[in-house]
Protein backbone atom coordinates (compact mmCIF):
# COMPACT_ATOMS: atom_id res chain seq x y z
CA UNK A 1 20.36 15.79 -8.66
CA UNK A 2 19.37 12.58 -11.14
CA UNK A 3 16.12 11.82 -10.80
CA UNK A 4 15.68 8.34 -9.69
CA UNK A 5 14.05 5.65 -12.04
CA UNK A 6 11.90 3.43 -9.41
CA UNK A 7 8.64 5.50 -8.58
CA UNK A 8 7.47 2.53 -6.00
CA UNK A 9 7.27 4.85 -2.44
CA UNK A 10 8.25 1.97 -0.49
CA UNK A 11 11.23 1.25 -2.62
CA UNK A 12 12.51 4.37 -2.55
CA UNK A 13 11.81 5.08 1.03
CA UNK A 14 14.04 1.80 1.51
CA UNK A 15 17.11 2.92 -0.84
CA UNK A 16 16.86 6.30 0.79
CA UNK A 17 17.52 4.90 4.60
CA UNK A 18 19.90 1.84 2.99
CA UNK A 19 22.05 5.60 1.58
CA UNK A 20 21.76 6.98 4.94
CA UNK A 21 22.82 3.86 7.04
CA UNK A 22 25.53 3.30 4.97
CA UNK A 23 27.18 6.92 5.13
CA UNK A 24 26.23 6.60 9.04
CA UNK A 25 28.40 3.61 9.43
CA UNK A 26 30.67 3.73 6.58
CA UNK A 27 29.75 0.82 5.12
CA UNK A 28 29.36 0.34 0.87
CA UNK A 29 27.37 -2.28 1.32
CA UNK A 30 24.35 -0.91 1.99
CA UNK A 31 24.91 1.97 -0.79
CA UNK A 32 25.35 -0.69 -3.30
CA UNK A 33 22.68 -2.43 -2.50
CA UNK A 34 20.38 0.74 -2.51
CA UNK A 35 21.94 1.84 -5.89
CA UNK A 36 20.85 -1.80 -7.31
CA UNK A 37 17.64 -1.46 -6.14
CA UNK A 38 16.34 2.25 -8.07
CA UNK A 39 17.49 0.52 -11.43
CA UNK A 40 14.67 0.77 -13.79
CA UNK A 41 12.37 -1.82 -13.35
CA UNK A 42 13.39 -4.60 -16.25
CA UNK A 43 16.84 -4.91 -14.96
CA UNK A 44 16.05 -5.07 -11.82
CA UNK A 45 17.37 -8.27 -10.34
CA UNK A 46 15.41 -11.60 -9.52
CA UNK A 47 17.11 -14.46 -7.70
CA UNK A 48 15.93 -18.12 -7.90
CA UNK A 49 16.45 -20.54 -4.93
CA UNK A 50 18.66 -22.82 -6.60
CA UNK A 51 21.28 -19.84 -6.86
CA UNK A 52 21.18 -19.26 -3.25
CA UNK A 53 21.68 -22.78 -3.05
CA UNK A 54 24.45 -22.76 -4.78
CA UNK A 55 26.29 -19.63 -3.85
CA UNK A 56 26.29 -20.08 -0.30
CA UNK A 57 26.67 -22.20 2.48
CA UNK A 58 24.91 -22.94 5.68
CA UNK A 59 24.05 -20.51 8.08
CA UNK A 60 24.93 -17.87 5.97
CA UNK A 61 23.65 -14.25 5.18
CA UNK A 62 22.57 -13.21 2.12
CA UNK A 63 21.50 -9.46 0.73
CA UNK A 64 19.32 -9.71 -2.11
CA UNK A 65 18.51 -6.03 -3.93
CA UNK A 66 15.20 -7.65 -5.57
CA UNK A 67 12.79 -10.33 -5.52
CA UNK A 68 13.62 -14.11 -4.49
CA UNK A 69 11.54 -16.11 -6.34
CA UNK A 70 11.11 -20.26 -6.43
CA UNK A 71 12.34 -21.68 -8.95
CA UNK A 72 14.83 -24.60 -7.24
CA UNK A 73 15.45 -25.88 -3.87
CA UNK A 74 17.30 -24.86 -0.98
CA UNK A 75 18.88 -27.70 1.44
CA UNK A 76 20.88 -25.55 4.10
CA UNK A 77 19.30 -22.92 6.57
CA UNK A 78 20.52 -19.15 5.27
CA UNK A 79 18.93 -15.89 6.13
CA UNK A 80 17.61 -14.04 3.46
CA UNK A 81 16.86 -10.22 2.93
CA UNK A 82 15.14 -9.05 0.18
CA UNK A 83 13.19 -6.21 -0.97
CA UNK A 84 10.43 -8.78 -1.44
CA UNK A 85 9.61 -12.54 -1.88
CA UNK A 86 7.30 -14.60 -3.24
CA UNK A 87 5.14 -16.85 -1.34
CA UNK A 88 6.34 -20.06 -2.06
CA UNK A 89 9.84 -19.07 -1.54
CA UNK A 90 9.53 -17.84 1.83
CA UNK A 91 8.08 -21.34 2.33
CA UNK A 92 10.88 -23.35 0.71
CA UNK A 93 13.30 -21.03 2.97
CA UNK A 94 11.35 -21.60 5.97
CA UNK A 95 10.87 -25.37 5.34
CA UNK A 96 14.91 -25.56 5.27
CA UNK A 97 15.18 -23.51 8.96
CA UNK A 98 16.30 -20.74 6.83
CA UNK A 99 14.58 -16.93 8.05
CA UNK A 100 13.06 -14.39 5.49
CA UNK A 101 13.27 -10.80 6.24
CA UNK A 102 13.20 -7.43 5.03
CA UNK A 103 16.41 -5.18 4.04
CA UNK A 104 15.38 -2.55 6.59
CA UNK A 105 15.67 -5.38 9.61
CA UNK A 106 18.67 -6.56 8.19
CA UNK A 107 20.29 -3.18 8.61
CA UNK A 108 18.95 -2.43 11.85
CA UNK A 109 20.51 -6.28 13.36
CA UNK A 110 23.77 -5.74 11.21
CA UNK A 111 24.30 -1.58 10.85
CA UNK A 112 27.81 -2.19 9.53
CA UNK A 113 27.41 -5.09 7.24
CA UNK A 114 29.53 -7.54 8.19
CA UNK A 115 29.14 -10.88 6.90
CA UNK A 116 26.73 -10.38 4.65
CA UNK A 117 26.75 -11.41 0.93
CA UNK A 118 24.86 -9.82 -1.58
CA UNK A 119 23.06 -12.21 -4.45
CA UNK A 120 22.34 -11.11 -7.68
């Protein structure tokens, strides 16, 4: 077995449930997503506001397999679940009705994935 790159406990105890949920319930999306996230560290991905602006619309749900950071605005309400977020972006995203929360609550409200758009 590969050894995996990310040595962060709580990131790999995360890509190790997203594995089994999505074998559980046959859906890729949460194997992607925990694939995207054990990526060595410099290409992990980072996701500014304005492109969750842009590449959604309102109400939506959005996946993202990294950090959300604040750079931009966001003018619609979206949920967003991320593997973390920084503190002003959770703001911005709060201050639009939008919700922050965590991959791992995200795949216990949605097991199968539907609807849900991954960023990054």
């Amino acid at each position: 077995m590969k050894k995996p790159k990310a040595t962060n406990p709580e990131l790999l105890e995360l890509a190790s449930t997203l594995k089994k949920k999505g074998r559980e319930n046959k859906a890729e999306i949460w194997r992607t997503i925990a694939k995207r996230l054990v990526k060595p560290k410099r290409s992990r991905l980072v996701v500014n506001l304005s492109r969750l602006d842009r590449y959604t619309i309102k109400n939506e749900t959005v996946a993202v397999p990294g950090k959300v950071l604040a750079s931009g605005e966001i003018t619609h309400p979206i949920t967003v679940a991320a593997f973390t977020f920084s503190g002003k972006a959770k703001e911005k995203i709060e201050a639009a009705r939008g919700k922050c929360e965590s991959l791992t609550d995200l795949v216990k409200k949605n097991p199968k994935g539907s609807n849900v758009k991954i960023i990054g």
